[in-house]
Protein backbone atom coordinates (compact mmCIF):
# COMPACT_ATOMS: atom_id res chain seq x y z
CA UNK A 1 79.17 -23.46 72.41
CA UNK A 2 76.38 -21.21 74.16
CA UNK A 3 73.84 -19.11 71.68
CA UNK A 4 71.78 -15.45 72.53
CA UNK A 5 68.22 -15.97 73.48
CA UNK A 6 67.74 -13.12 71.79
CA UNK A 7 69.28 -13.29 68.42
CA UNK A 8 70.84 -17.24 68.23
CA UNK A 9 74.57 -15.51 67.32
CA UNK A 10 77.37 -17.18 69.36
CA UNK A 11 78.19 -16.05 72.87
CA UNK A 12 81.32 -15.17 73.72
CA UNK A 13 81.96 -16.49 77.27
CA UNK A 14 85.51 -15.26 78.06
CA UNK A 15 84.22 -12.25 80.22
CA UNK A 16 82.06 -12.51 83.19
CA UNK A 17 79.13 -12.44 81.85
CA UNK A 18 78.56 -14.22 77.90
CA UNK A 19 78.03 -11.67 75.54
CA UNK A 20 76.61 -12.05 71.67
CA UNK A 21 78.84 -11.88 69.40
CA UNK A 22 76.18 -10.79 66.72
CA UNK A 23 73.70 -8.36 68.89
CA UNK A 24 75.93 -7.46 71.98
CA UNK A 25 73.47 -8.69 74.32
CA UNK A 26 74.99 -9.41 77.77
CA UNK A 27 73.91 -12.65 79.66
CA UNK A 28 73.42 -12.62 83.36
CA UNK A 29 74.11 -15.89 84.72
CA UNK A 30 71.53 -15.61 87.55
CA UNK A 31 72.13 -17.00 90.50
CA UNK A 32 70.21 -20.56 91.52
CA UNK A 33 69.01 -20.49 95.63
CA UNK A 34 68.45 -23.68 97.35
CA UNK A 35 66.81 -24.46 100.72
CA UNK A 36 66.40 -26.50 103.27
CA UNK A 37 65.08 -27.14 106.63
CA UNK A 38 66.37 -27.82 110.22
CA UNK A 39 63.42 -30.15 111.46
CA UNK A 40 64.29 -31.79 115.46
CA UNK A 41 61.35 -33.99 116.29
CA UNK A 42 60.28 -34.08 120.16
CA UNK A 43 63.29 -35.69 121.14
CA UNK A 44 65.79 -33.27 119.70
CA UNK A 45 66.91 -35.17 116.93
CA UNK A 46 67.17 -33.92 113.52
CA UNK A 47 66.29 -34.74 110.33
CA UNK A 48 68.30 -35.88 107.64
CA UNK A 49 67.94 -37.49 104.19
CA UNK A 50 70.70 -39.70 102.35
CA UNK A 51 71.12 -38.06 99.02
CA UNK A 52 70.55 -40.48 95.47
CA UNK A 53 72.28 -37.20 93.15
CA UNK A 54 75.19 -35.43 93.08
CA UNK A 55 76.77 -33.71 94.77
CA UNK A 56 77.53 -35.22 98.22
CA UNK A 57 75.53 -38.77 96.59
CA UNK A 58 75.25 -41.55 99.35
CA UNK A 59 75.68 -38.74 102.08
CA UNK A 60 73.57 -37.00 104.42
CA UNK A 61 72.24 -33.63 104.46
CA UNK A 62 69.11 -31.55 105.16
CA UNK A 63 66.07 -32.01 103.33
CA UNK A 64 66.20 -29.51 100.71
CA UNK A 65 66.26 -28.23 96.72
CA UNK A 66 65.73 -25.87 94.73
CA UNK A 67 63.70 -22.64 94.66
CA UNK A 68 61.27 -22.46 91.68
CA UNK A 69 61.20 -19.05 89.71
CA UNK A 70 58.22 -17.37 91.30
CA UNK A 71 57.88 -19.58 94.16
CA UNK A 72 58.42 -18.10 97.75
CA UNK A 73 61.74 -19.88 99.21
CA UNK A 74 59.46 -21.09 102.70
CA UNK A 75 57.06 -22.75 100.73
CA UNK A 76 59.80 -24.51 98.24
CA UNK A 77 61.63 -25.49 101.83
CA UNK A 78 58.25 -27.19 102.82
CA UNK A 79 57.63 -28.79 99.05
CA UNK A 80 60.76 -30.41 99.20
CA UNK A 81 60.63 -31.40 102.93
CA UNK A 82 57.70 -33.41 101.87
CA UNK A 83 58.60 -34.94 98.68
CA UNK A 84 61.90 -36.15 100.25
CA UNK A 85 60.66 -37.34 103.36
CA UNK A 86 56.88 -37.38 103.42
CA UNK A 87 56.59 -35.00 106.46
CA UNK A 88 54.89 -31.61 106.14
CA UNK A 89 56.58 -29.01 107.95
CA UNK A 90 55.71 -24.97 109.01
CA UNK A 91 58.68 -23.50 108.36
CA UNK A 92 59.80 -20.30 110.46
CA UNK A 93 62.86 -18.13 110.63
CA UNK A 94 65.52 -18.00 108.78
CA UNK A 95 68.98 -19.30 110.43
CA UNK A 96 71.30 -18.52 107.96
CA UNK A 97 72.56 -18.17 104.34
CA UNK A 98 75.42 -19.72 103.19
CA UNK A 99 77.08 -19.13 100.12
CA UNK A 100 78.14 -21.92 97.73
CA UNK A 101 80.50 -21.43 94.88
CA UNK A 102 78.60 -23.42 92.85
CA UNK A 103 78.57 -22.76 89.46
CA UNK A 104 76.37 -25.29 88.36
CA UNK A 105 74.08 -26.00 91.32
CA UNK A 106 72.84 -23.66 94.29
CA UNK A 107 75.05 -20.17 94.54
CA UNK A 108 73.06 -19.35 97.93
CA UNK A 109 71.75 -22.07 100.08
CA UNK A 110 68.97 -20.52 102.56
CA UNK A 111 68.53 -22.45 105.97
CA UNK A 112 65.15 -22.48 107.79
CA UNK A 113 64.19 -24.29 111.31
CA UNK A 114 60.79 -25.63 110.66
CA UNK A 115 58.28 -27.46 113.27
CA UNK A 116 57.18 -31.21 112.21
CA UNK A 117 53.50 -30.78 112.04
CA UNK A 118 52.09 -34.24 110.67
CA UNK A 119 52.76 -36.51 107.40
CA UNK A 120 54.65 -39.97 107.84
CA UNK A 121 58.46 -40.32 106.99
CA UNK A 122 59.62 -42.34 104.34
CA UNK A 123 62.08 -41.56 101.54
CA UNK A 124 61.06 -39.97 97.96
CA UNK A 125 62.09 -38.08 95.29
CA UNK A 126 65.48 -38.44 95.43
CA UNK A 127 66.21 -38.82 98.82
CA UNK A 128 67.25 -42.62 99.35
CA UNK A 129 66.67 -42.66 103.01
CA UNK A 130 65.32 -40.30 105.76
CA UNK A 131 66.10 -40.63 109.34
CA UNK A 132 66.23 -38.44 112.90
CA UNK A 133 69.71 -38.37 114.30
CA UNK A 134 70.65 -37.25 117.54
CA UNK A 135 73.78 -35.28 118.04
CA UNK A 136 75.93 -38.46 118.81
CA UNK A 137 74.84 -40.38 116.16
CA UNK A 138 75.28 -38.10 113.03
CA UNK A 139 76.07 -39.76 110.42
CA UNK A 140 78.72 -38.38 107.21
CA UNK A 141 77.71 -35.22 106.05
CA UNK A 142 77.41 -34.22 102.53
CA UNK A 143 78.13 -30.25 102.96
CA UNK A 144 79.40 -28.21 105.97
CA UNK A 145 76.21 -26.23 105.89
CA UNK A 146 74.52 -29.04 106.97
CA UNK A 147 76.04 -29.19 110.72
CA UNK A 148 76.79 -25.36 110.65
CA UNK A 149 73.03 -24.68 110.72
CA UNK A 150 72.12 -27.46 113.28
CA UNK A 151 74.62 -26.49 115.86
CA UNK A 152 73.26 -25.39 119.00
CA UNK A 153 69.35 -26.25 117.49
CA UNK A 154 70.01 -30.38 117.96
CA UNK A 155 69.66 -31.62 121.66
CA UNK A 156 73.07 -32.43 123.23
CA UNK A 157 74.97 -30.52 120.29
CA UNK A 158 77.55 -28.25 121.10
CA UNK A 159 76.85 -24.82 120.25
CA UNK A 160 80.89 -24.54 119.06
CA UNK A 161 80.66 -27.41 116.69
């Protein structure tokens, strides 16, 4: 049972957004981003980490996490780059956005290419392992977003895939 922030009454959460059954204040369940980046390192190869949480746990997937409130969504890609793999990135363009479903993690999940500019790889945070795959030797794939926003960027990929 959810409580107001405003008032502590009881929400009622059969409608789309919780309202207080005391004051009548609505609740906006706001919407969480994540990010991640689409690093290739000079041979073309990209960069993945093996995730230690939920979802997708023991899969691979782009470096990536979640946007802190007030934080500009580039420099939260290049935090987490470099507290899951230990590389520090500059991250460009955006490639796309991809919407989730997720009601409890990321609703939007923003993809940036970023250039490798120094920092040594190794696994942190909770990343269990960071590697460079090339397009042959992907390994299984924790979310669809993951391959959709590498396609064409990864050397040999095809741009179809």
């Amino acid at each position: 049972m959810a409580h107001c922030t405003s008032c502590a009454g009881i929400l009622d959460e059969s409608a789309r957004h919780p309202v207080c059954t005391a004051c009548g204040r609505v609740h906006h369940r706001d919407p969480k981003v994540g990010v991640g980046v689409v690093v290739l390192d000079e041979r073309g190869r990209l960069l993945l980490v093996r995730r230690g949480v939920g979802p997708g746990k023991g899969l691979w997937a782009l470096p990536a996490g979640f946007v802190d409130a007030g934080e500009d969504p580039r420099k939260a890609a290049a935090r987490e780059t470099l507290e899951e793999t230990g590389l520090i990135v500059d991250v460009g363009r955006v490639i796309d956005v991809y919407p989730t479903g997720s009601t409890t993690g990321a609703s939007f999940f923003l993809a940036f290419e970023a250039q490798l500019v120094g920092g040594e790889l190794a696994a942190a945070d909770d990343a269990l392992d960071a590697a460079f795959f090339g397009a042959a030797e992907l390994p299984e794939l924790a979310f669809p977003s993951t391959a959709e926003a590498a396609k064409g960027l990864i050397v040999g990929a095809p741009a179809d895939r």
